[in-house]
C-alpha atoms as a PDB file:
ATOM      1  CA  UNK A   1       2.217  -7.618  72.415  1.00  0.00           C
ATOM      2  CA  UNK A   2       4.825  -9.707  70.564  1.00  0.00           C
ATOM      3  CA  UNK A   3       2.431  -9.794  67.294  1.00  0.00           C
ATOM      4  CA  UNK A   4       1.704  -5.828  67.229  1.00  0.00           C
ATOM      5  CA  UNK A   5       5.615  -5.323  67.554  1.00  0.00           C
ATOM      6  CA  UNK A   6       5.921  -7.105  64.812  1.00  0.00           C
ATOM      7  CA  UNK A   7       3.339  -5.847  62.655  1.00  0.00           C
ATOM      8  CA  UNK A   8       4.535  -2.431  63.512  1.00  0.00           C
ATOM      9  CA  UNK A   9       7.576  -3.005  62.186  1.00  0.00           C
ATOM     10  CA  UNK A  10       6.601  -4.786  59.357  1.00  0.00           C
ATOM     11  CA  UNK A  11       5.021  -1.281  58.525  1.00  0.00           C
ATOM     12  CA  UNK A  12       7.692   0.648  59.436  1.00  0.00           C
ATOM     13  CA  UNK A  13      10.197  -1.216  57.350  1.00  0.00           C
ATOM     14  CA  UNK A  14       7.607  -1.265  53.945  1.00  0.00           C
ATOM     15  CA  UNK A  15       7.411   2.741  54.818  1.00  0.00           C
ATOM     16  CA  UNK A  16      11.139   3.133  55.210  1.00  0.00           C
ATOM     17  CA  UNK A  17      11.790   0.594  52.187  1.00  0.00           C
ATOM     18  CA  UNK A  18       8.561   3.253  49.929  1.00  0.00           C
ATOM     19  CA  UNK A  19      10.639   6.111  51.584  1.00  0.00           C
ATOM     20  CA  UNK A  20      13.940   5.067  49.865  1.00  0.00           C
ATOM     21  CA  UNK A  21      12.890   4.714  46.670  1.00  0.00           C
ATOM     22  CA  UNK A  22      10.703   7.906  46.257  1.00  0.00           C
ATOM     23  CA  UNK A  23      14.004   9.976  47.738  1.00  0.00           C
ATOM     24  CA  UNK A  24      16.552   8.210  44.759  1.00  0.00           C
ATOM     25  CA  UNK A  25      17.838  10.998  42.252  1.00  0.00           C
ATOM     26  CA  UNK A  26      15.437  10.727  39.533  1.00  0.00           C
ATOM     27  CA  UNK A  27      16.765   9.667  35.869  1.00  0.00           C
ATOM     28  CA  UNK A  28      17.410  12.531  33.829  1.00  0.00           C
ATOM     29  CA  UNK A  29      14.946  13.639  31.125  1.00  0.00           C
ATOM     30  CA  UNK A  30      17.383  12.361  28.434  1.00  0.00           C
ATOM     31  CA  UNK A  31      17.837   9.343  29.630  1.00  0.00           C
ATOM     32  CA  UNK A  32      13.897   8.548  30.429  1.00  0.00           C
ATOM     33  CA  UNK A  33      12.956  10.194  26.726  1.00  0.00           C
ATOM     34  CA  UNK A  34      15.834   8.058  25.633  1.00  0.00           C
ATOM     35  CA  UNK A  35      14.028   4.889  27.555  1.00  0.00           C
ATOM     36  CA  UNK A  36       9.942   6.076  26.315  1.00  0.00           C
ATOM     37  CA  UNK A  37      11.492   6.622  22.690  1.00  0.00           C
ATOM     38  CA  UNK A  38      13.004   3.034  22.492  1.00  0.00           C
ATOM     39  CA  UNK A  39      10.150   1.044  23.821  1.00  0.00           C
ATOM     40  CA  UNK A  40       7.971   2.864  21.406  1.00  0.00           C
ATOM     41  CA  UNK A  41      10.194   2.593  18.361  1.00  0.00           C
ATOM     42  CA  UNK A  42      11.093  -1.228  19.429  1.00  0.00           C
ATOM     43  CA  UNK A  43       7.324  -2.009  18.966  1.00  0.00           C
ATOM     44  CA  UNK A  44       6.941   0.361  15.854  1.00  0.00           C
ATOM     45  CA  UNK A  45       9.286  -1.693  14.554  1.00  0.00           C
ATOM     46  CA  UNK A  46       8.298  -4.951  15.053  1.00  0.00           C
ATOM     47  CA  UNK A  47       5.058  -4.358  14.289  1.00  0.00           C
ATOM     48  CA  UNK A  48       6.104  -3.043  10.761  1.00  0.00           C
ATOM     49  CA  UNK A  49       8.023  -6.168  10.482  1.00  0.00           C
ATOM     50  CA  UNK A  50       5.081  -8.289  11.452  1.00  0.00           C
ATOM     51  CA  UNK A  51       2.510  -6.932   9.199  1.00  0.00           C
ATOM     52  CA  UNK A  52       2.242  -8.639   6.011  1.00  0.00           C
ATOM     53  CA  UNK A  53       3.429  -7.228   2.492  1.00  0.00           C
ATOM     54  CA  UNK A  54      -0.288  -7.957   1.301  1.00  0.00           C
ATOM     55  CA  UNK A  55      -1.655  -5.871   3.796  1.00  0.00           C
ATOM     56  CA  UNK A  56       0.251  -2.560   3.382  1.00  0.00           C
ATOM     57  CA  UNK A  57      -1.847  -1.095   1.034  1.00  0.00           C
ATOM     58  CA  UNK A  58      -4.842  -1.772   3.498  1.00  0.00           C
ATOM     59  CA  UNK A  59      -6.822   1.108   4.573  1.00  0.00           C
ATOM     60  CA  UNK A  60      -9.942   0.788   6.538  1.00  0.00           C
ATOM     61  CA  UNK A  61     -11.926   2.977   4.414  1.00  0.00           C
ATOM     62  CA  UNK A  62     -11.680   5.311   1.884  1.00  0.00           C
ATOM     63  CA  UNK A  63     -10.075   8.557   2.377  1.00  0.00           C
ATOM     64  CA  UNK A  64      -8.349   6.953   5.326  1.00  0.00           C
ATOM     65  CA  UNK A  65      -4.583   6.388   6.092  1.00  0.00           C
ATOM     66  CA  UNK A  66      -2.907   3.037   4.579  1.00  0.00           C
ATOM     67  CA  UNK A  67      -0.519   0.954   7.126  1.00  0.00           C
ATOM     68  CA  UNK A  68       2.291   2.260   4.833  1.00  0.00           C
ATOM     69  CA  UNK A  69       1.527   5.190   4.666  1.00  0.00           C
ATOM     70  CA  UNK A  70       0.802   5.428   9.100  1.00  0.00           C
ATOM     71  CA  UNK A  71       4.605   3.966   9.215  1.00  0.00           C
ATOM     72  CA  UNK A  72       5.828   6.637   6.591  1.00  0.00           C
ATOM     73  CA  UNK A  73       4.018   9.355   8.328  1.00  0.00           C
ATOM     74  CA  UNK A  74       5.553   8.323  11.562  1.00  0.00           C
ATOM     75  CA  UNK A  75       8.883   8.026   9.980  1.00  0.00           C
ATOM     76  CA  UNK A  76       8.411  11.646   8.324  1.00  0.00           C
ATOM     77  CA  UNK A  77       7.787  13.404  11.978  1.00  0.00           C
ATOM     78  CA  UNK A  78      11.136  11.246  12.936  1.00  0.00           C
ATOM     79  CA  UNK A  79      13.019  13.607  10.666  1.00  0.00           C
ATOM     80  CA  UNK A  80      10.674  16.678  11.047  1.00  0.00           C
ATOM     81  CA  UNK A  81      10.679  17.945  14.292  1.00  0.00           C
ATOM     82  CA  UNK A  82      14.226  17.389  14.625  1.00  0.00           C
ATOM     83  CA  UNK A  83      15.211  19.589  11.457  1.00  0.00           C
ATOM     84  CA  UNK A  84      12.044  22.080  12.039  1.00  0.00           C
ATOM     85  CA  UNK A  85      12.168  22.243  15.549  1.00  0.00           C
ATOM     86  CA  UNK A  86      15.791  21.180  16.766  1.00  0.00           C
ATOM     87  CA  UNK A  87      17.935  22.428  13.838  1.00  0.00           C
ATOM     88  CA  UNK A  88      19.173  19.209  13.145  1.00  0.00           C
ATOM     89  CA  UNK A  89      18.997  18.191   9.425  1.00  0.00           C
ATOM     90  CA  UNK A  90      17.542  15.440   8.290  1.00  0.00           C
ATOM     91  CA  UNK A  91      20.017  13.146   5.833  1.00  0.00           C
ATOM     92  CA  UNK A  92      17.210  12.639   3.885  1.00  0.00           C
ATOM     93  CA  UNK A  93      16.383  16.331   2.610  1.00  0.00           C
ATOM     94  CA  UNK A  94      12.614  17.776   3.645  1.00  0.00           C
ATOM     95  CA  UNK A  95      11.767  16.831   0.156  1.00  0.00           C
ATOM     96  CA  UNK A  96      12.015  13.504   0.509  1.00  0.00           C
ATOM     97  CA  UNK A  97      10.577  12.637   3.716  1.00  0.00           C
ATOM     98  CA  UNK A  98       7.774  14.986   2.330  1.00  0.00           C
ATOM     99  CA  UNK A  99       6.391  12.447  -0.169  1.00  0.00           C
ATOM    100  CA  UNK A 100       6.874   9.260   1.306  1.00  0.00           C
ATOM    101  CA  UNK A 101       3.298   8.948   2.211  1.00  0.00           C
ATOM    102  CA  UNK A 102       1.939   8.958  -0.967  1.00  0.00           C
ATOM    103  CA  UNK A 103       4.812   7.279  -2.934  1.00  0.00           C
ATOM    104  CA  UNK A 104       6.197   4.584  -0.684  1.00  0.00           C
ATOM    105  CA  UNK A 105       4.318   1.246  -0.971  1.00  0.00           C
ATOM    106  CA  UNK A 106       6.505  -2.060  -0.300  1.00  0.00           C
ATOM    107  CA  UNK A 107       6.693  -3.420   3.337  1.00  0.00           C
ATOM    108  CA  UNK A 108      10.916  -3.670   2.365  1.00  0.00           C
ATOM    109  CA  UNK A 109      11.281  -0.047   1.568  1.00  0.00           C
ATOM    110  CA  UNK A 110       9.038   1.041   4.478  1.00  0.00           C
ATOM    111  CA  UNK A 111      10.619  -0.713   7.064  1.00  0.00           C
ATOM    112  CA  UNK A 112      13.776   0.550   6.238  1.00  0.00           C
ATOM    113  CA  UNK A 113      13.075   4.146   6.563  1.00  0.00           C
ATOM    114  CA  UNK A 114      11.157   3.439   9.627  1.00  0.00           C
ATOM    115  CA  UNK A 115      14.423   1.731  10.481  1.00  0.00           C
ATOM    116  CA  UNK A 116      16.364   4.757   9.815  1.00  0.00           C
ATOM    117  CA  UNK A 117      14.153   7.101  10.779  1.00  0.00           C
ATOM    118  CA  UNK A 118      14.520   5.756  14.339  1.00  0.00           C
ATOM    119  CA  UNK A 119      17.968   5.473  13.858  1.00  0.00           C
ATOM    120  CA  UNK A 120      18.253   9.364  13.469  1.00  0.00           C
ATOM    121  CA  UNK A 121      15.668   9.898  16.398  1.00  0.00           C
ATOM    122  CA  UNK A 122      18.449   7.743  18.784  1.00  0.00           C
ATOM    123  CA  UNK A 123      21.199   9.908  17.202  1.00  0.00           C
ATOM    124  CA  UNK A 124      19.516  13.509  17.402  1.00  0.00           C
ATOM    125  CA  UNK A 125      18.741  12.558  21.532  1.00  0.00           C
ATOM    126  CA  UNK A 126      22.407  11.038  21.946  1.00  0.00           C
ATOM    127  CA  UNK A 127      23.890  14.263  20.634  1.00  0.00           C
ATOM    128  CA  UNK A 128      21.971  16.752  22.393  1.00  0.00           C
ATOM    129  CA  UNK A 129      23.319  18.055  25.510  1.00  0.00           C
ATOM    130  CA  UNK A 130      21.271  18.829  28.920  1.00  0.00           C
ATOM    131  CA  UNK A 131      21.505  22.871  28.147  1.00  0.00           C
ATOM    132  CA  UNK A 132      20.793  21.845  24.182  1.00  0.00           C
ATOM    133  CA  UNK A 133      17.829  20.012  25.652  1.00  0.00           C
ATOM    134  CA  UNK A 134      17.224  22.962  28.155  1.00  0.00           C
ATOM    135  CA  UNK A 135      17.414  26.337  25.105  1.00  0.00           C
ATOM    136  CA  UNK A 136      14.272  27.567  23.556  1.00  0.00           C
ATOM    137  CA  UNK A 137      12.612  26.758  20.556  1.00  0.00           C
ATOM    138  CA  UNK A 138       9.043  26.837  18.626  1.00  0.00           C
ATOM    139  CA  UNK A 139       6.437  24.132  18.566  1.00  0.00           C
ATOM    140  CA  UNK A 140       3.192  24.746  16.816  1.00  0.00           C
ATOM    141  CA  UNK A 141       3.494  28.343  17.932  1.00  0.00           C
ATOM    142  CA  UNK A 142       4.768  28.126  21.203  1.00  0.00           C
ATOM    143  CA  UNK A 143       7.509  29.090  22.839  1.00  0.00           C
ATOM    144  CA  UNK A 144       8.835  25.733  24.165  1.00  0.00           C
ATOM    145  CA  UNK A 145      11.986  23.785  25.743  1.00  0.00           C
ATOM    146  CA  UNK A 146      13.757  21.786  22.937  1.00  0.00           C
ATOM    147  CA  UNK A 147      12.793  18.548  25.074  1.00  0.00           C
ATOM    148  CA  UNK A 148       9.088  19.492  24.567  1.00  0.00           C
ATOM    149  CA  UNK A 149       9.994  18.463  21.120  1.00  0.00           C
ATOM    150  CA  UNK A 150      11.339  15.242  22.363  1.00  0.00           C
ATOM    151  CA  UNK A 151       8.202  14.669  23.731  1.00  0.00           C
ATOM    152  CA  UNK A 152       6.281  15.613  20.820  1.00  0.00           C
ATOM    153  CA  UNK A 153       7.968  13.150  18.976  1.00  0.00           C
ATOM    154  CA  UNK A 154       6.839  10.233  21.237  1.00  0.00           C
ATOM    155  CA  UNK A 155       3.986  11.054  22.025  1.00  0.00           C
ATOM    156  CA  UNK A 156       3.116  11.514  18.075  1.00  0.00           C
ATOM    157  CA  UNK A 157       4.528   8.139  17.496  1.00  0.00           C
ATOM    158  CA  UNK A 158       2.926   6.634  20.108  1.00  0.00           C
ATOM    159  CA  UNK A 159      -0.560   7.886  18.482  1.00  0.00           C
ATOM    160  CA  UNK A 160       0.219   6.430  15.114  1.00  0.00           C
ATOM    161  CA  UNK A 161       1.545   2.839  17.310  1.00  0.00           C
ATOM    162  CA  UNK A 162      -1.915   2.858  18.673  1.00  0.00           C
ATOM    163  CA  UNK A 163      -3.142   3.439  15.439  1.00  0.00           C
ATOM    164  CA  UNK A 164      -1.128   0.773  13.684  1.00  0.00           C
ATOM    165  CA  UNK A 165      -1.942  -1.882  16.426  1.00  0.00           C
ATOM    166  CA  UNK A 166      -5.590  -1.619  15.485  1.00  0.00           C
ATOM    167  CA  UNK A 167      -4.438  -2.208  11.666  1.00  0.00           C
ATOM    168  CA  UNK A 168      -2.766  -4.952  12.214  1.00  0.00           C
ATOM    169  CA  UNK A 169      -5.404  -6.477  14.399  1.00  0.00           C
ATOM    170  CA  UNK A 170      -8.065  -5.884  11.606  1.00  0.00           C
ATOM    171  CA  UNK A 171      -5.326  -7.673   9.089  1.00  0.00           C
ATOM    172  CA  UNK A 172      -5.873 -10.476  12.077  1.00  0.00           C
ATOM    173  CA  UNK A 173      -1.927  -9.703  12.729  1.00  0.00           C
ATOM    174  CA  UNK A 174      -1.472 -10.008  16.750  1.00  0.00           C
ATOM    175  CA  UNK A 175       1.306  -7.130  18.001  1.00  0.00           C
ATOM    176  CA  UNK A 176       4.625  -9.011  18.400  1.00  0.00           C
ATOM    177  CA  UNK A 177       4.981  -8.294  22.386  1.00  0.00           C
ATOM    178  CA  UNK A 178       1.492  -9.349  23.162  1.00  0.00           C
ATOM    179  CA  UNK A 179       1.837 -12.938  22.108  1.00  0.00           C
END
């Protein structure tokens, strides 16, 4: 009897222990697209840092995306969807963030707008309020919460990390965090 008391409440303590955690306040959506955004961008990052200056203009086939140009298109939705689809303006003027996939080619000039372009990503989410986050907007057509754009934005980048991961691999470049 003394051994099925205490299994019992071993199980009742795991259940109450399970029970605690699923009844916390969740974390609000700005902080948790705050959290997705940064682990994303962190490995964006890194991985830009990583890849060699030799291997930039690297494309896996004709026709195909180069790594700079994956890292400038990410960097160009950084500034896009915030100015298109948030009203915030980019600092660097739709023009601009318009042609860096065809004109940017050094790893130094790349990283830094991915740099800044994650910069303004961190700023656009710190400034946005819970009812900024809450008001309508347009995505793609669609009537939409101005935190669907949020998620856009991470999910989009998170594409293009998956994409650039497989670069660098090809390059024979192993992602920083997976060492």
């Amino acid at each position: 009897m003394t051994r099925f008391r205490s299994i019992v409440l071993s199980v009742i303590a795991t259940v109450v222990t399970a029970s605690a955690g699923i009844a916390q306040t969740p974390s609000s959506f700005k902080s948790e697209i705050s959290q997705q955004f940064e682990a994303s961008a962190t490995k964006v990052l890194a991985l830009a840092e990583a890849m060699p200056e030799q291997s930039y203009g690297w494309s896996p086939m004709e026709g195909v995306a180069s790594v700079v140009s994956v890292y400038m298109h990410i960097s160009r939705y950084n500034y896009m969807y915030p100015e298109e689809n948030l009203g915030v303006p980019s600092p660097m003027g739709a023009p601009a963030y318009g042609r860096w996939e065809d004109e940017v080619t050094t790893k130094a000039e790349a990283v830094a707008i991915v740099a800044a372009s994650m910069d303004h990503v961190r700023s656009v989410i710190a400034n946005m309020s819970d009812a900024e986050l809450n008001a309508g907007t347009r995505l793609y057509g669609r009537d939409v919460g101005k935190w669907s754009v949020l998620l856009q934005l991470v999910a989009h980048m998170n594409e293009h990390l998956g994409q650039s991961v497989a670069y660098a691999r090809s390059n024979g470049v192993t992602p920083p965090w997976s060492m």
